[in-house]
C-alpha atoms as a PDB file:
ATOM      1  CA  UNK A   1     -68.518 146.233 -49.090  1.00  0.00           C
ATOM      2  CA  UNK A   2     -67.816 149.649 -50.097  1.00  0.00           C
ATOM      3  CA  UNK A   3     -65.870 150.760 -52.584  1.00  0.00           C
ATOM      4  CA  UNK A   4     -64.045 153.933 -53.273  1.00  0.00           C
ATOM      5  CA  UNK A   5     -65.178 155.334 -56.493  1.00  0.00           C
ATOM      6  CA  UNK A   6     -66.187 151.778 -58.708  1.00  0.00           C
ATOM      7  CA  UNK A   7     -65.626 151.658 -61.893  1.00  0.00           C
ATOM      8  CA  UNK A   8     -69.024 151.575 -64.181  1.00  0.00           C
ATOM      9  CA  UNK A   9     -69.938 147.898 -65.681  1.00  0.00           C
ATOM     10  CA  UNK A  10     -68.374 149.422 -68.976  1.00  0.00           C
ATOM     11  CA  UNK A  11     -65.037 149.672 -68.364  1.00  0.00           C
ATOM     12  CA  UNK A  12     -64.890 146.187 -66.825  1.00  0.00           C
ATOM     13  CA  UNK A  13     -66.408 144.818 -69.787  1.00  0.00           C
ATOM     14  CA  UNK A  14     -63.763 146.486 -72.134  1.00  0.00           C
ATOM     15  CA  UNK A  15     -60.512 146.211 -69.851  1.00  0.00           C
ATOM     16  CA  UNK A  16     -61.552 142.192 -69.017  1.00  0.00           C
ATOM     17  CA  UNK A  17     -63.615 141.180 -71.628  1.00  0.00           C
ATOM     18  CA  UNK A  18     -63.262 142.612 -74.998  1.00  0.00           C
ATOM     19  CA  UNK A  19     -59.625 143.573 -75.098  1.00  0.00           C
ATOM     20  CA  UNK A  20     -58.377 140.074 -73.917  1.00  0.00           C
ATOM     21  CA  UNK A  21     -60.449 138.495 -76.511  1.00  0.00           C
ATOM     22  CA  UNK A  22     -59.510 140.664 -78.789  1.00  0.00           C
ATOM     23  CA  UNK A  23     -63.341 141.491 -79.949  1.00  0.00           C
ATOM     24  CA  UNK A  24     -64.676 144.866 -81.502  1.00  0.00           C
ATOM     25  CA  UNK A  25     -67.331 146.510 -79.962  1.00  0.00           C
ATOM     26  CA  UNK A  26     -69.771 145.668 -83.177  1.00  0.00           C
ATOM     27  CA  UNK A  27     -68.596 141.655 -83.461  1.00  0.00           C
ATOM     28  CA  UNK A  28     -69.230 141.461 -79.474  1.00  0.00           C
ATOM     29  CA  UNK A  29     -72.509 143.208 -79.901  1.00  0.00           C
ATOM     30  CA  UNK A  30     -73.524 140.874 -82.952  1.00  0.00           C
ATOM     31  CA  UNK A  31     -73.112 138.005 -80.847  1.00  0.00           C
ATOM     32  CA  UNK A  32     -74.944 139.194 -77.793  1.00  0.00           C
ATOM     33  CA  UNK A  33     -77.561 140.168 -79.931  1.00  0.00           C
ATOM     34  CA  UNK A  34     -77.976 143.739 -79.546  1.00  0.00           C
ATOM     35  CA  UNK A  35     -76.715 147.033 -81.528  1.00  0.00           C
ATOM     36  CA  UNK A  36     -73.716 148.311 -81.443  1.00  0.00           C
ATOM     37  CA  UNK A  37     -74.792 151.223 -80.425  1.00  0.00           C
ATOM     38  CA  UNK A  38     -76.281 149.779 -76.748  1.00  0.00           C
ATOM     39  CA  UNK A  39     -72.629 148.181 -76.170  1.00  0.00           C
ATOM     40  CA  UNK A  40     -71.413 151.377 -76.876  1.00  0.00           C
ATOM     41  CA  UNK A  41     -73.281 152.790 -74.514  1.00  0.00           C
ATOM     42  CA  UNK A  42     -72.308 150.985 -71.831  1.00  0.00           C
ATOM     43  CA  UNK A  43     -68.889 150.969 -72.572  1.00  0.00           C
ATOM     44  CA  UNK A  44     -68.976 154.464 -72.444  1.00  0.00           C
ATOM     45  CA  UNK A  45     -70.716 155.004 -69.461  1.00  0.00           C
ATOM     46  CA  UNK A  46     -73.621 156.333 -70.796  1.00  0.00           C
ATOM     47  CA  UNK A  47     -76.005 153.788 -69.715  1.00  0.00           C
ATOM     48  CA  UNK A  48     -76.008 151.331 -67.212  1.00  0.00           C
ATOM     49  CA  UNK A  49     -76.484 147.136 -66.825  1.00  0.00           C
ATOM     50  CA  UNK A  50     -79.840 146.075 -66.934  1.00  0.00           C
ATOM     51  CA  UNK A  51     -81.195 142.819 -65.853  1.00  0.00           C
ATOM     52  CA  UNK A  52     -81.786 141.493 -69.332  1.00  0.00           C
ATOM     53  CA  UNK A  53     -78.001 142.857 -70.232  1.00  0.00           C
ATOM     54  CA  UNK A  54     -77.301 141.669 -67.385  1.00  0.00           C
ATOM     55  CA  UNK A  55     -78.067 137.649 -68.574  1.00  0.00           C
ATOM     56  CA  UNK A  56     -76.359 138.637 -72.185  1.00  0.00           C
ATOM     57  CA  UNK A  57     -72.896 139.301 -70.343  1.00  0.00           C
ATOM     58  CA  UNK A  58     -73.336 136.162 -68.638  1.00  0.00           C
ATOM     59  CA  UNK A  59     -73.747 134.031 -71.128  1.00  0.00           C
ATOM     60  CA  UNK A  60     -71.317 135.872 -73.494  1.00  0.00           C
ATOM     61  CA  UNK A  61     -68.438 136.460 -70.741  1.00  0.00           C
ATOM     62  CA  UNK A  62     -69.359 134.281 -67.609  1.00  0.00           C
ATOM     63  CA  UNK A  63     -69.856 135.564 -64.302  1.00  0.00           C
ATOM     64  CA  UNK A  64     -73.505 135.447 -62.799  1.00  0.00           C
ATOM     65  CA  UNK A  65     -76.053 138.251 -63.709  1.00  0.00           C
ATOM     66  CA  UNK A  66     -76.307 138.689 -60.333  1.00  0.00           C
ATOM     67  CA  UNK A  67     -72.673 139.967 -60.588  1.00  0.00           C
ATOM     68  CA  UNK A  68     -72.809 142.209 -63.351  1.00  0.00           C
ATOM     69  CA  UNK A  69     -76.267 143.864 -61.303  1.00  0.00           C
ATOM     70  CA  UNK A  70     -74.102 144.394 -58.564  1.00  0.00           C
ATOM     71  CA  UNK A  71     -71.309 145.714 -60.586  1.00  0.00           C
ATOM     72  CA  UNK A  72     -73.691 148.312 -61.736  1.00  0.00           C
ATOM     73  CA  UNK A  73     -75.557 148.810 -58.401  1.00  0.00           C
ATOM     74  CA  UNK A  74     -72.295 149.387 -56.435  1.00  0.00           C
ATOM     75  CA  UNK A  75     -70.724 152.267 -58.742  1.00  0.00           C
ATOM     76  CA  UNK A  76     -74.646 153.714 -59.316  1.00  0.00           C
ATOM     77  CA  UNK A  77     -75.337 153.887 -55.385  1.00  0.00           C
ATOM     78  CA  UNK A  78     -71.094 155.256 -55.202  1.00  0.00           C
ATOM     79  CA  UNK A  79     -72.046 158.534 -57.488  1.00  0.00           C
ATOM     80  CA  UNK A  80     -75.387 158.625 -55.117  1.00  0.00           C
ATOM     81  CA  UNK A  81     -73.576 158.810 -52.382  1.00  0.00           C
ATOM     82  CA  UNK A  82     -71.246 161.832 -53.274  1.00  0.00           C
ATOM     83  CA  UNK A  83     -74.778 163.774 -53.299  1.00  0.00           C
ATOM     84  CA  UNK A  84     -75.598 162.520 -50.059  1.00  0.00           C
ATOM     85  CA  UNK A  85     -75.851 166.136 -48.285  1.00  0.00           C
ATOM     86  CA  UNK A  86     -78.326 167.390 -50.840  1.00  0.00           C
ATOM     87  CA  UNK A  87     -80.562 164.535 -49.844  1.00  0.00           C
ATOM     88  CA  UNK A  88     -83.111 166.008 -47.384  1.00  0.00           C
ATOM     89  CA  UNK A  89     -85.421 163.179 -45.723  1.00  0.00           C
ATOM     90  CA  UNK A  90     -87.710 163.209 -42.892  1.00  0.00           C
ATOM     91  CA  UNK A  91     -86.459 160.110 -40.955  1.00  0.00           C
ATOM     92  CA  UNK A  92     -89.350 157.809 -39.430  1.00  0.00           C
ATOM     93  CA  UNK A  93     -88.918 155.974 -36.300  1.00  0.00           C
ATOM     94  CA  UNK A  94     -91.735 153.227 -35.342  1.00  0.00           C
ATOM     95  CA  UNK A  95     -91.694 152.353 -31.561  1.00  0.00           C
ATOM     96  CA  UNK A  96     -93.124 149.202 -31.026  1.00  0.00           C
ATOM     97  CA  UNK A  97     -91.233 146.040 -30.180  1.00  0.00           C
ATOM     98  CA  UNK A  98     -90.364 144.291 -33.448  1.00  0.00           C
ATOM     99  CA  UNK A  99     -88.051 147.613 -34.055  1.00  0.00           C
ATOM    100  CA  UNK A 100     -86.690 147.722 -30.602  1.00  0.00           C
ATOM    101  CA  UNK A 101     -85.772 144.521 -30.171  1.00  0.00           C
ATOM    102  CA  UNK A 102     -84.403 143.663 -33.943  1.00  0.00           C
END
């Protein structure tokens, strides 16, 4: 599904998981076991979800990893997208019959 403009991993993380629980950026990044400074990060859009974050948020917030990947995939492939005319490739096409009839 596309989405118009996602927002990044971070903001979801503040607006639906920090904020309702009421949790500061350096108690929620004491739990999940990594500095404040990485949560910060991310919150602020500076870095992305990795797969080892990734497994943190799910076990601090729910949701599968798999979600919070394709949280971050969807809004990084979004901002690739608006750049999409600068992207020169030379396309391949294979003719043989797996391709033609698939």
């Amino acid at each position: 599904m596309n989405m118009h403009n996602p927002a990044h991993p971070g903001e979801i993380i503040r607006e639906f998981c920090l904020i309702p629980l009421d949790l500061s950026i350096t108690s929620a990044a004491r739990a999940m076991k990594i500095s404040r400074k990485t949560l910060s990060s991310i919150l602020n859009g500076r870095s992305g979800v990795s797969p080892e974050m990734s497994i943190r948020l799910s076990l601090a917030f729910g949701g599968s990893p798999e979600s919070w990947l394709t949280l971050q995939m969807q809004y990084d492939l979004w901002h690739a997208k608006q750049n999409l005319k600068k992207i020169k490739v030379r396309r391949f096409i294979q003719q043989n019959e797996f391709f033609l009839e698939h």
